[in-house]
Protein backbone atom coordinates (compact mmCIF):
# COMPACT_ATOMS: atom_id res chain seq x y z
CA UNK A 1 -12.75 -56.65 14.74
CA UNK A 2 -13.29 -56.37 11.01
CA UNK A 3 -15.54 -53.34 11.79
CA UNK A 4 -12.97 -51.58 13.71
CA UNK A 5 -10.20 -52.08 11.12
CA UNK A 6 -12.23 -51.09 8.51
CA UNK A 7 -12.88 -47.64 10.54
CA UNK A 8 -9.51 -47.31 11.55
CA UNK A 9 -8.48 -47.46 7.21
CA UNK A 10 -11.28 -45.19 6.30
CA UNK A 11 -10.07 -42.85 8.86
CA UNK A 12 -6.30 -43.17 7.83
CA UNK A 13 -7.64 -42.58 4.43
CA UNK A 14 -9.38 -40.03 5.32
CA UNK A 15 -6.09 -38.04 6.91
CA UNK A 16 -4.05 -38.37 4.48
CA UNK A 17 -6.30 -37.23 1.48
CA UNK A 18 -7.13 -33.53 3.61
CA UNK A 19 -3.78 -32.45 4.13
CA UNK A 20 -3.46 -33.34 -0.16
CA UNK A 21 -6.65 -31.45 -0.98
CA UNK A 22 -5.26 -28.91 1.33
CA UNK A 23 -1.95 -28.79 -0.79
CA UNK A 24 -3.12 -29.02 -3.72
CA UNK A 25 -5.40 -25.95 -2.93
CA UNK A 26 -2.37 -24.26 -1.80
CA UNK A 27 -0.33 -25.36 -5.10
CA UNK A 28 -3.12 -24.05 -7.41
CA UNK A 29 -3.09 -21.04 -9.41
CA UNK A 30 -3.63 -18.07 -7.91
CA UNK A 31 -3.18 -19.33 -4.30
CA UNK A 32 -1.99 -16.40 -2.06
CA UNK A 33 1.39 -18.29 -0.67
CA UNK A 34 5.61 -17.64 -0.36
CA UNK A 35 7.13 -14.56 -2.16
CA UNK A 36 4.69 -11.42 -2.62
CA UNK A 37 5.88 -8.68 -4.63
CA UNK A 38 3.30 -5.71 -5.45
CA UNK A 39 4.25 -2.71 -7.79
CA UNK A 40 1.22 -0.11 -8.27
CA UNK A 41 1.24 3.11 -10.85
CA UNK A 42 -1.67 5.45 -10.99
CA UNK A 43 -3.15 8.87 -10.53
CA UNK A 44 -3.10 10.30 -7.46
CA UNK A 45 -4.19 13.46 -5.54
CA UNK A 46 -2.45 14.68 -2.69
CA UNK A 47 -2.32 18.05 -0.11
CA UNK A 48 0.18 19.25 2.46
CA UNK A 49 -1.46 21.82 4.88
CA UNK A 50 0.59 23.54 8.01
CA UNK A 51 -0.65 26.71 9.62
CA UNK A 52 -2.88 28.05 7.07
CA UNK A 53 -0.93 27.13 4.06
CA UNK A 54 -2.65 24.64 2.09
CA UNK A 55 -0.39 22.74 -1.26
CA UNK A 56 -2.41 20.85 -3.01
CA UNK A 57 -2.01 19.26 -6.77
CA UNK A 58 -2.77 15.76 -8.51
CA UNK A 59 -0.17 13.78 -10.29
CA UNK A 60 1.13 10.11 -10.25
CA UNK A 61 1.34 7.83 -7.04
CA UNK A 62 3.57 4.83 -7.26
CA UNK A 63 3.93 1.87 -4.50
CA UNK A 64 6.18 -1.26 -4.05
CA UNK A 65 5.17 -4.15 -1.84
CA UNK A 66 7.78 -7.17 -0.81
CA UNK A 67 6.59 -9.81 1.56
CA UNK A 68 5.27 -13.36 1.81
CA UNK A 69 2.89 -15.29 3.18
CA UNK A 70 2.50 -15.47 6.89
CA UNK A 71 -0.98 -17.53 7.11
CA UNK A 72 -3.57 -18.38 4.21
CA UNK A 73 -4.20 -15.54 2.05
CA UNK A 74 -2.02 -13.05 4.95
CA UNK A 75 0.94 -10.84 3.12
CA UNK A 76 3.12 -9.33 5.29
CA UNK A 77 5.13 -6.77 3.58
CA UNK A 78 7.43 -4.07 3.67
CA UNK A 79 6.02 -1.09 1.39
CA UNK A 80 7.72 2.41 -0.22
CA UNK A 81 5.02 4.54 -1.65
CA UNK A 82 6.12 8.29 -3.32
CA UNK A 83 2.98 10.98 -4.98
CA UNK A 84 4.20 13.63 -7.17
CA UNK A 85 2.66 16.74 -8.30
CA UNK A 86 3.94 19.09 -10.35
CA UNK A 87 2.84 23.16 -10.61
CA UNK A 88 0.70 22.92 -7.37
CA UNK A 89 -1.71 24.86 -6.03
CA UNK A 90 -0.80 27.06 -2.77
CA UNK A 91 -3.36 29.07 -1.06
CA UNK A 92 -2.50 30.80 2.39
CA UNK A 93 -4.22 34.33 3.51
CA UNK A 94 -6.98 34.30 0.99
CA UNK A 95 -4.76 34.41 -1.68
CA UNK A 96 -4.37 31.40 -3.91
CA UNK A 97 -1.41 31.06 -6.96
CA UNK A 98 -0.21 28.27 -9.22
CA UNK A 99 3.74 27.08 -8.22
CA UNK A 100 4.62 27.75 -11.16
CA UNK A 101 7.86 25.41 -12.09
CA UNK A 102 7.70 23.75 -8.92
CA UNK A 103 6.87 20.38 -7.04
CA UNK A 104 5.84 18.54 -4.03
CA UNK A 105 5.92 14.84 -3.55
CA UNK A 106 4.84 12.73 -0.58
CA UNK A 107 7.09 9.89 -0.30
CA UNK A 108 6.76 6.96 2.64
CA UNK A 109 8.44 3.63 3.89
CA UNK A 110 7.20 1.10 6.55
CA UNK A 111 5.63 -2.40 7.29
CA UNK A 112 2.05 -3.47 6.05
CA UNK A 113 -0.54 -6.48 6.23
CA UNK A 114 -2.53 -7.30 3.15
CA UNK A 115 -5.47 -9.76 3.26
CA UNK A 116 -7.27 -11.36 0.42
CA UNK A 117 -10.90 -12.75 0.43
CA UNK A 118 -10.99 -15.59 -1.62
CA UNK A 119 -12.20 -16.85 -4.04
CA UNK A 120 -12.85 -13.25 -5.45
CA UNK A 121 -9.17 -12.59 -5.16
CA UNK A 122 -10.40 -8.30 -3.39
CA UNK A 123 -7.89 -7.46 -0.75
CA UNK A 124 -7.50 -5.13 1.68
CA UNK A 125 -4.11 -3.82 2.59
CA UNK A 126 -3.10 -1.65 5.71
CA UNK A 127 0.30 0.25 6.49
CA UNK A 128 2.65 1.78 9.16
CA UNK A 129 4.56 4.45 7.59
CA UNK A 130 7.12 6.76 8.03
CA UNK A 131 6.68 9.88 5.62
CA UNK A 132 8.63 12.42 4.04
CA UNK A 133 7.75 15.63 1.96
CA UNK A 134 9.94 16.93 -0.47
CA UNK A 135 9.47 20.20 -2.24
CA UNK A 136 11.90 21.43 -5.52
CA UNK A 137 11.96 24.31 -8.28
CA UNK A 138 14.30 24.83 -10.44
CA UNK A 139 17.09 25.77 -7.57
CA UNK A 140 17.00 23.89 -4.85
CA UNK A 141 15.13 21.33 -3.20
CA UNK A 142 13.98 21.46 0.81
CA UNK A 143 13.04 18.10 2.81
CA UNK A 144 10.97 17.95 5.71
CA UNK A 145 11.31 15.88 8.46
CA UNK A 146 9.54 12.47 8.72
CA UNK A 147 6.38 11.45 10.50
CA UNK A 148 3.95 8.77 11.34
CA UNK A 149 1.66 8.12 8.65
CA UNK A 150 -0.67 5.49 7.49
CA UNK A 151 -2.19 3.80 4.13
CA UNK A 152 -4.89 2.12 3.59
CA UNK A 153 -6.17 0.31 -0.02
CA UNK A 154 -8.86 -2.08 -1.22
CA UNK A 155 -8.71 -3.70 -4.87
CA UNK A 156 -9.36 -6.62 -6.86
CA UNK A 157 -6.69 -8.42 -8.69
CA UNK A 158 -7.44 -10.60 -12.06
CA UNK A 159 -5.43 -13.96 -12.82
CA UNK A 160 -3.06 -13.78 -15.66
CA UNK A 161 -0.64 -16.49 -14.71
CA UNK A 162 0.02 -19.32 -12.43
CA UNK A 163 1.68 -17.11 -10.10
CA UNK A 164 0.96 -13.35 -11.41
CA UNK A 165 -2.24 -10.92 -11.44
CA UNK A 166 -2.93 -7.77 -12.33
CA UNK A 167 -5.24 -5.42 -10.46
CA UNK A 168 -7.35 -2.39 -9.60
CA UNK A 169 -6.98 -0.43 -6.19
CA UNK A 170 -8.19 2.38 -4.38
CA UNK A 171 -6.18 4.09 -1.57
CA UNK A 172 -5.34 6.62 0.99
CA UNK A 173 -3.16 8.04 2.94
CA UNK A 174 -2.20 10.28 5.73
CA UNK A 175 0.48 11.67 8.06
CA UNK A 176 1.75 14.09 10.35
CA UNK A 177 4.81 15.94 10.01
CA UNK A 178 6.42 17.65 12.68
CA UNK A 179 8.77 20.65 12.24
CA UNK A 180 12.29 20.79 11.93
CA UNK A 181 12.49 22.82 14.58
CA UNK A 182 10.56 21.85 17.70
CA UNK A 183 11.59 24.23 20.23
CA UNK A 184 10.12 27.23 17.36
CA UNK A 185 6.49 26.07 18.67
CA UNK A 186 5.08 25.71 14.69
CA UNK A 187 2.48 23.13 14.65
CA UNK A 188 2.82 19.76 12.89
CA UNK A 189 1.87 19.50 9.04
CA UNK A 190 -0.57 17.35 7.80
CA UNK A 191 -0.55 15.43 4.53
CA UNK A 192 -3.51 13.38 2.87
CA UNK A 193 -3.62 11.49 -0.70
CA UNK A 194 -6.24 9.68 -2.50
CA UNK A 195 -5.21 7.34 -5.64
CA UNK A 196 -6.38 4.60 -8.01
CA UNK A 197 -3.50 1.84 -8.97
CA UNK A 198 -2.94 -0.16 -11.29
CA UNK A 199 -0.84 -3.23 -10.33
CA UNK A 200 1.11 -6.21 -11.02
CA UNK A 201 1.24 -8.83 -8.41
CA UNK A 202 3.74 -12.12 -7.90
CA UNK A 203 2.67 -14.61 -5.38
C-alpha cells in the first residue's frame, strides 16, 4: 500500500510540474504566443507583363502582418503588402524606354500562416492574396482590377525584448490579373516581385 501511494504522489507530482514547465516555456521570452504584429520595409524588385508588354523597375516593398497564435509557434494573420517603383522600365515590340515621371506599384491584401522553427527563431510565412496594380504620372492614375496572388517569405528574427524581435526576410510574390474587360478577349497580366525585409515583430 505504501508502494502504491508513493507512485500515485510521484505521478501527481509529476502532472502538475509538465503543464508548469510547459507554461513557463510558453511565458518565456521570445515564445511565439497571443498578439502577432509584423511590419517589414525593404528593397524590392517587381514586373508586370500582359501581352508582350513587360514593366519592370526596383524600389521599396513594405508589408504588415496582424494575427495571433493559433498552435505553438503557428501565426495566423491577415497581411497588406504594396512594391513601388518609380521611372520603370517598359519594353514591348523590341523597343525598350525609361517611364520617365511615372510609377507602378503592386499592392495586395489577404490571409496568411507563418511558422517558426524554434529555437532558431527562422520562419516561414505563406499568403492568399488578392492584388492590385496601380500605375500614375503626373496626370492621372489607372487601377487594374484585382487577382489571385500569392507570397511566400523565409527569415530569421533576433530577440531584442521580452516580447519584440527584429529580423531579416526574403520573399516573393506573384499574381494574375485579369482584364477589366473580359468579354475584349485580352489575356490576364502577370505580376512577380522579389524583396529582402527588414522587420519588427510583437508577439
Amino acid at each position: 500500500m505504501k508502494r502504491l501511494l508513493s507512485a500515485l504522489a510521484v505521478a501527481s507530482l509529476v502532472g502538475i510540474a509538465a503543464p508548469a514547465h510547459a507554461r513557463l516555456e510558453l511565458d518565456s521570452p521570445g515564445a511565439h504566443e497571443g498578439f502577432y504584429l509584423r511590419m517589414g520595409l525593404g528593397p524590392s524588385a517587381l514586373k508586370f507583363g500582359v501581352d508582350g508588354l513587360d514593366v519592370k523597375g526596383t524600389g521599396v516593398g513594405f508589408n504588415l502582418a496582424l494575427g495571433g497564435t493559433i498552435a505553438p509557434n503557428l501565426i495566423l494573420f491577415g497581411e497588406v503588402t504594396s512594391s513601388a517603383a518609380s521611372n520603370p522600365t517598359v519594353a514591348q515590340g523590341g523597343d525598350i524606354w525609361r517611364a520617365d515621371r511615372s510609377s507602378f506599384a503592386v499592392v495586395s491584401i489577404g490571409p496568411g500562416l507563418t511558422y517558426y522553427f524554434m529555437p532558431a527563431n527562422v520562419f516561414l510565412s505563406g499568403s492568399l492574396l488578392l492584388t492590385q496594380v496601380q500605375f500614375s504620372d503626373m496626370y492621372s492614375r489607372e487601377d487594374t482590377e484585382y487577382g489571385p496572388g500569392a507570397r511566400l517569405a523565409l527569415g530569421k528574427e533576433w530577440l531584442v525584448g521580452r516580447n519584440w524581435g527584429l529580423g531579416l526576410a526574403a520573399d516573393a510574390a506573384w499574381s494574375s490579373i485579369p482584364p477589366t474587360n473580359p468579354s475584349s478577349g485580352a489575356k490576364n497580366a502577370t505580376t512577380t516581385s522579389f524583396g529582402l525585409s527588414f522587420s519588427a515583430t510583437y508577439n
